[in-house]
Every structure is written in C-alpha cells, then in structure tokens.
Protein backbone atom coordinates (compact mmCIF):
# COMPACT_ATOMS: atom_id res chain seq x y z
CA UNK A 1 -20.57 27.42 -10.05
CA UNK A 2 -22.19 23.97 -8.88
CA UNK A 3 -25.95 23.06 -9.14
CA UNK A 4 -26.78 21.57 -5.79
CA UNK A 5 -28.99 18.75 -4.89
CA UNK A 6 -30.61 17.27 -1.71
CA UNK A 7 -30.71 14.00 -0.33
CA UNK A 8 -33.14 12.12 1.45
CA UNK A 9 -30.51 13.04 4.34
CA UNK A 10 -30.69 16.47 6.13
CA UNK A 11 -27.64 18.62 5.02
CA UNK A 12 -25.62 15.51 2.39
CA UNK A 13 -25.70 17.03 -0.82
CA UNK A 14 -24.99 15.93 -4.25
CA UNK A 15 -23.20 18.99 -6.06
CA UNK A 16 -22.32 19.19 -9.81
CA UNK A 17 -19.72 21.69 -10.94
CA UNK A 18 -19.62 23.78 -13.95
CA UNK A 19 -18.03 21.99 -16.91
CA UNK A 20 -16.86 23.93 -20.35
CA UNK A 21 -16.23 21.63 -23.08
CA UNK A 22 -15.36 21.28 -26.42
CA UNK A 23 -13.55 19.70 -28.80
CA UNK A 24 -9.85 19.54 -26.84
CA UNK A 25 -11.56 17.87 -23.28
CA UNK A 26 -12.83 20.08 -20.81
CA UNK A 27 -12.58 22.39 -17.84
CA UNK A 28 -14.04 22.72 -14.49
CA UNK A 29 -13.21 23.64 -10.91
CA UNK A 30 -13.41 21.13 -8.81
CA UNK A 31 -13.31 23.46 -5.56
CA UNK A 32 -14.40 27.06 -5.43
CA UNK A 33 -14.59 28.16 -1.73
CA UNK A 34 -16.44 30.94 -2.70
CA UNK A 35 -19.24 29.26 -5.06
CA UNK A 36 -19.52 26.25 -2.65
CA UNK A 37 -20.75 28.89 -0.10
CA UNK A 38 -22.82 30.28 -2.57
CA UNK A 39 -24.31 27.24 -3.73
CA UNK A 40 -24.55 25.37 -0.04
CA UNK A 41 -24.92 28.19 2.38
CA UNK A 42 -21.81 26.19 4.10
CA UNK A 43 -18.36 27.96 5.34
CA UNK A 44 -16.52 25.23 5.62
CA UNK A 45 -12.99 25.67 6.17
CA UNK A 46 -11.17 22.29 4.41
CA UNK A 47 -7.45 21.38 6.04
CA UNK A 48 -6.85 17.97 4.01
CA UNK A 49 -7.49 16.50 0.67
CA UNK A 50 -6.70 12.75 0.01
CA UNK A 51 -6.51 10.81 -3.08
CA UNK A 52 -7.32 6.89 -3.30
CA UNK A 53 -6.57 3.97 -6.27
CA UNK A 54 -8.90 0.77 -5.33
CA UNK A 55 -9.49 -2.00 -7.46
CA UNK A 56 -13.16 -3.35 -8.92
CA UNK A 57 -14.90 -5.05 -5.46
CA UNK A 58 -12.68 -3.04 -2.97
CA UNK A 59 -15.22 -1.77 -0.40
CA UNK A 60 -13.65 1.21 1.76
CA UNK A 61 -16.25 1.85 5.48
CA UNK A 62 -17.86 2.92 6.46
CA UNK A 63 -15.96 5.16 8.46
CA UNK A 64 -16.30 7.92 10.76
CA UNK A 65 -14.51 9.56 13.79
CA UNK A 66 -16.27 9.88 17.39
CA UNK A 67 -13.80 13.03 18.25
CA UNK A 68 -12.88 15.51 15.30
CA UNK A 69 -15.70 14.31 13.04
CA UNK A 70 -14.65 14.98 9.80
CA UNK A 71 -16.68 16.99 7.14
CA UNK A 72 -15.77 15.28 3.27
CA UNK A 73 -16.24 17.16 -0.33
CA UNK A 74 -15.76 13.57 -1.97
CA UNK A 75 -15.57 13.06 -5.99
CA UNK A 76 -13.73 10.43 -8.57
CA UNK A 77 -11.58 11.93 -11.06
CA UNK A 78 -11.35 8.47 -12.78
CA UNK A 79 -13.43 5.01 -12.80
CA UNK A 80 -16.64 4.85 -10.75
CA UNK A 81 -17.98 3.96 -7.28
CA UNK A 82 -21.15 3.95 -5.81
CA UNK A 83 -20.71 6.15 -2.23
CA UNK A 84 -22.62 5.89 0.63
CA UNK A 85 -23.78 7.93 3.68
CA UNK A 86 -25.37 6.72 6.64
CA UNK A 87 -26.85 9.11 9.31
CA UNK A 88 -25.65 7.85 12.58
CA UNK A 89 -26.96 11.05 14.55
CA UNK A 90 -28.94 9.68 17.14
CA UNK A 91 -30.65 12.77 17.72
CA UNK A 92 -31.41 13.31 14.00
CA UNK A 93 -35.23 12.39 12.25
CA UNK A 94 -33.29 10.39 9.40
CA UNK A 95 -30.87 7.94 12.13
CA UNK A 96 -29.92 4.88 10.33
CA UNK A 97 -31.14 5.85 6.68
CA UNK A 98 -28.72 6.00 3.94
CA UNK A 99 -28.16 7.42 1.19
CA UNK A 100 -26.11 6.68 -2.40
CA UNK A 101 -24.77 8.06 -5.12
CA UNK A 102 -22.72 6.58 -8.53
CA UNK A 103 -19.79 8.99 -8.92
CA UNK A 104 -17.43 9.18 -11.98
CA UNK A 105 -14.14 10.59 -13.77
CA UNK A 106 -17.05 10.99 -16.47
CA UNK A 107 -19.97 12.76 -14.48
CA UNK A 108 -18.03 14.72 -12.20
CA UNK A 109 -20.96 14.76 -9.05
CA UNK A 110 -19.50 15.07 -5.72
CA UNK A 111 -20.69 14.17 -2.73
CA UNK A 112 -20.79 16.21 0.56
CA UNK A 113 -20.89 14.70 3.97
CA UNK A 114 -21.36 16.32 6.98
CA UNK A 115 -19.13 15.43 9.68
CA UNK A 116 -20.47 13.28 11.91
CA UNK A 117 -22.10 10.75 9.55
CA UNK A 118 -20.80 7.55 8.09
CA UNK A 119 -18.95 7.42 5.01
CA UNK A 120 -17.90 4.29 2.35
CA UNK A 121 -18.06 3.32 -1.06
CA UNK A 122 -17.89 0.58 -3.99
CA UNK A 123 -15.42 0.54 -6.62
CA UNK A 124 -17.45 -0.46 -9.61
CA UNK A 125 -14.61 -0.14 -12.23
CA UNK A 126 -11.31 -1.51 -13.05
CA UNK A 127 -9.99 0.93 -10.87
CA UNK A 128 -10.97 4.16 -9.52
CA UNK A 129 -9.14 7.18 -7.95
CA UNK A 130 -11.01 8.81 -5.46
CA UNK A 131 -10.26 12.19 -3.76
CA UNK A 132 -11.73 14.33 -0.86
CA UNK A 133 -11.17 17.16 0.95
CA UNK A 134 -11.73 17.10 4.84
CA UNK A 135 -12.67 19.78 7.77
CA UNK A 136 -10.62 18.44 10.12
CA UNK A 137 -7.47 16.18 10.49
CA UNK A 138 -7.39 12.29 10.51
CA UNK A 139 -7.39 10.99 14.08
CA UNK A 140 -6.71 7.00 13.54
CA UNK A 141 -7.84 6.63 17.79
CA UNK A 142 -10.77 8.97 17.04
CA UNK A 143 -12.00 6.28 13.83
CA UNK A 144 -14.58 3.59 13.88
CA UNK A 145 -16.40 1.53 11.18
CA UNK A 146 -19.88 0.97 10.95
CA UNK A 147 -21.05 -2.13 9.53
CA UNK A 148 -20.99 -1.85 5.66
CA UNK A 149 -23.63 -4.63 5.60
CA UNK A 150 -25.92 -4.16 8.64
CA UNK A 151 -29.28 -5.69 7.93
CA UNK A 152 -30.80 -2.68 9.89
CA UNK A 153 -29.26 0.00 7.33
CA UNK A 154 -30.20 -1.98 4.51
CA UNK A 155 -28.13 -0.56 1.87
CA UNK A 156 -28.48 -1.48 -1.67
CA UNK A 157 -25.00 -2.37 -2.37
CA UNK A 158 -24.15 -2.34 -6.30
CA UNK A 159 -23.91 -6.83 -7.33
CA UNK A 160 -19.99 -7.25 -7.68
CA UNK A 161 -18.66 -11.06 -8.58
CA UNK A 162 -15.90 -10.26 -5.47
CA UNK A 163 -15.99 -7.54 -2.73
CA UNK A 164 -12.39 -6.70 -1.39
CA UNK A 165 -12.46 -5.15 2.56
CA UNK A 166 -10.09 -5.02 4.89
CA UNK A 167 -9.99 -6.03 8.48
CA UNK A 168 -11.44 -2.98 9.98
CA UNK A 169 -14.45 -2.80 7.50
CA UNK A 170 -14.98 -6.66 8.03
CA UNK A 171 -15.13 -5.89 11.92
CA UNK A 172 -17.50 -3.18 11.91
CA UNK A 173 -19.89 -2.07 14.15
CA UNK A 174 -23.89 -2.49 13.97
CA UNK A 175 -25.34 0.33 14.09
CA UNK A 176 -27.40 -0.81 17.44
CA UNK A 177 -23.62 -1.25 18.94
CA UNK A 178 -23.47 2.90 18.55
CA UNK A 179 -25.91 3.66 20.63
C-alpha cells in the first residue's frame, strides 16, 4: 500500500510505500501493480527497470524523449539525491515549473513522472544507487536534455563543493529552444 502525494505539478506524485519494521531491518514492496493503481488511479504498464551508482556532485539531465516519452517510478535504494521534474508540456498550466524531491535508501519516497516531462537529479551522498522502472523502451535518437541550469526554470539545486555532468547534460537545451 503507498500513501500518495501531489506536487505542485499536475499528475508527478511523491508515493511512500508501506514499510514493516522491527528489530531484524525491514520490509516493503517497492512495486505493487495492483496498489499503485489503487493508490494513483494510473494503469501503467512498466517494460524496463534500470539501476544507477553516481558519485557525490554527479548531476544526471535532465532528460526526456520527443518520441516514446517515457513514464518513470524512480526511488534510491541507497545514498540520497535530490530529483527533479520539469513540465515541458507546452500546452500544460504549470510549463516550465519544477518540482523536487530528496529521495533515500533511508526514506524510501519515490517519485513518479509522467512521460513527457523532464527528468534529473543530484547525488548528495558518497554514492547513491538509483533505480526506475519505465513505460516504454529507451530510444537514444528519441532523447534530449534540457538545461539542468536554465535561469528560466530556476531550480533550487542542492550547494555541492563539485558538480560532475557529462557532455550531453552540459549541452542542454533552454527550455525557450523547445518550443
């Protein structure tokens, strides 16, 4: 069972599964297709799950795909990142607002985005692994990068001494550029 909250984005929600603890650890489920349906009213049918290791300062995105958008149930399973969504809908009341979340191996939150919006994040820890499940394959000709640090976005990045990026994420585009 997850509680679900709402963002200051139409349809990205912050969702917090179950947990049983005690004194041995703890249990949850990180995917129920049947409770996330429940709890989100979505019927999303997921096809891929990926799993990333970045270092403190590495800043993955923002990323999206302009054919085969790709839906993402995101979470951290260990360290902590600060994820971001940016609505690039033209069509939608909330275009070019963001939104951002700290996820952790610790408070289990996950993140989902809708496809069609821009997705990143900020490894805030030593390391963190971060996994997601996807609605539709990865299309590398079908991916762009929107500017992580746009002035017109404005996104309150986490402070970090060094930020890591590579070449795509450097080369991003402003949002103005998607139009």
């Amino acid at each position: 069972m997850y509680t679900v909250t709402p963002t200051a984005i139409a349809d990205v929600l912050i969702l917090e599964p179950q947990i049983f603890g005690d004194s041995r650890g703890f249990f949850l489920e990180s995917f129920n297709a049947r409770d996330f349906v429940r709890a989100t009213g979505l019927d999303v049918n997921f096809v891929q799950d990926n799993h990333s290791r970045s270092k403190k300062g590495v800043l993955r995105g923002l990323h999206f795909q302009v054919e085969h958008p790709q839906g993402k149930l995101v979470r951290v399973t260990e360290g902590e990142v600060f994820d971001v969504v940016v609505d690039i809908r033209s069509s939608s009341p909330t275009y070019g607002q963001w939104v951002g979340e700290t996820l952790t191996g610790v408070n289990h939150k996950q993140m989902w985005v809708p496809p069609g919006l821009a997705h990143g994040f900020l490894v805030l820890s030593e390391t963190a692994d971060f996994l997601y499940k996807t609605t539709d394959y990865y299309h590398p000709e079908s991916e762009r990068t929107l500017l992580w640090s746009d002035p017109a976005i404005g996104i309150e990045w986490p402070a970090i001494a060094s930020l890591t990026l590579a070449a795509k994420d450097q080369a991003g585009l402003a949002l103005a550029a998607l139009l």
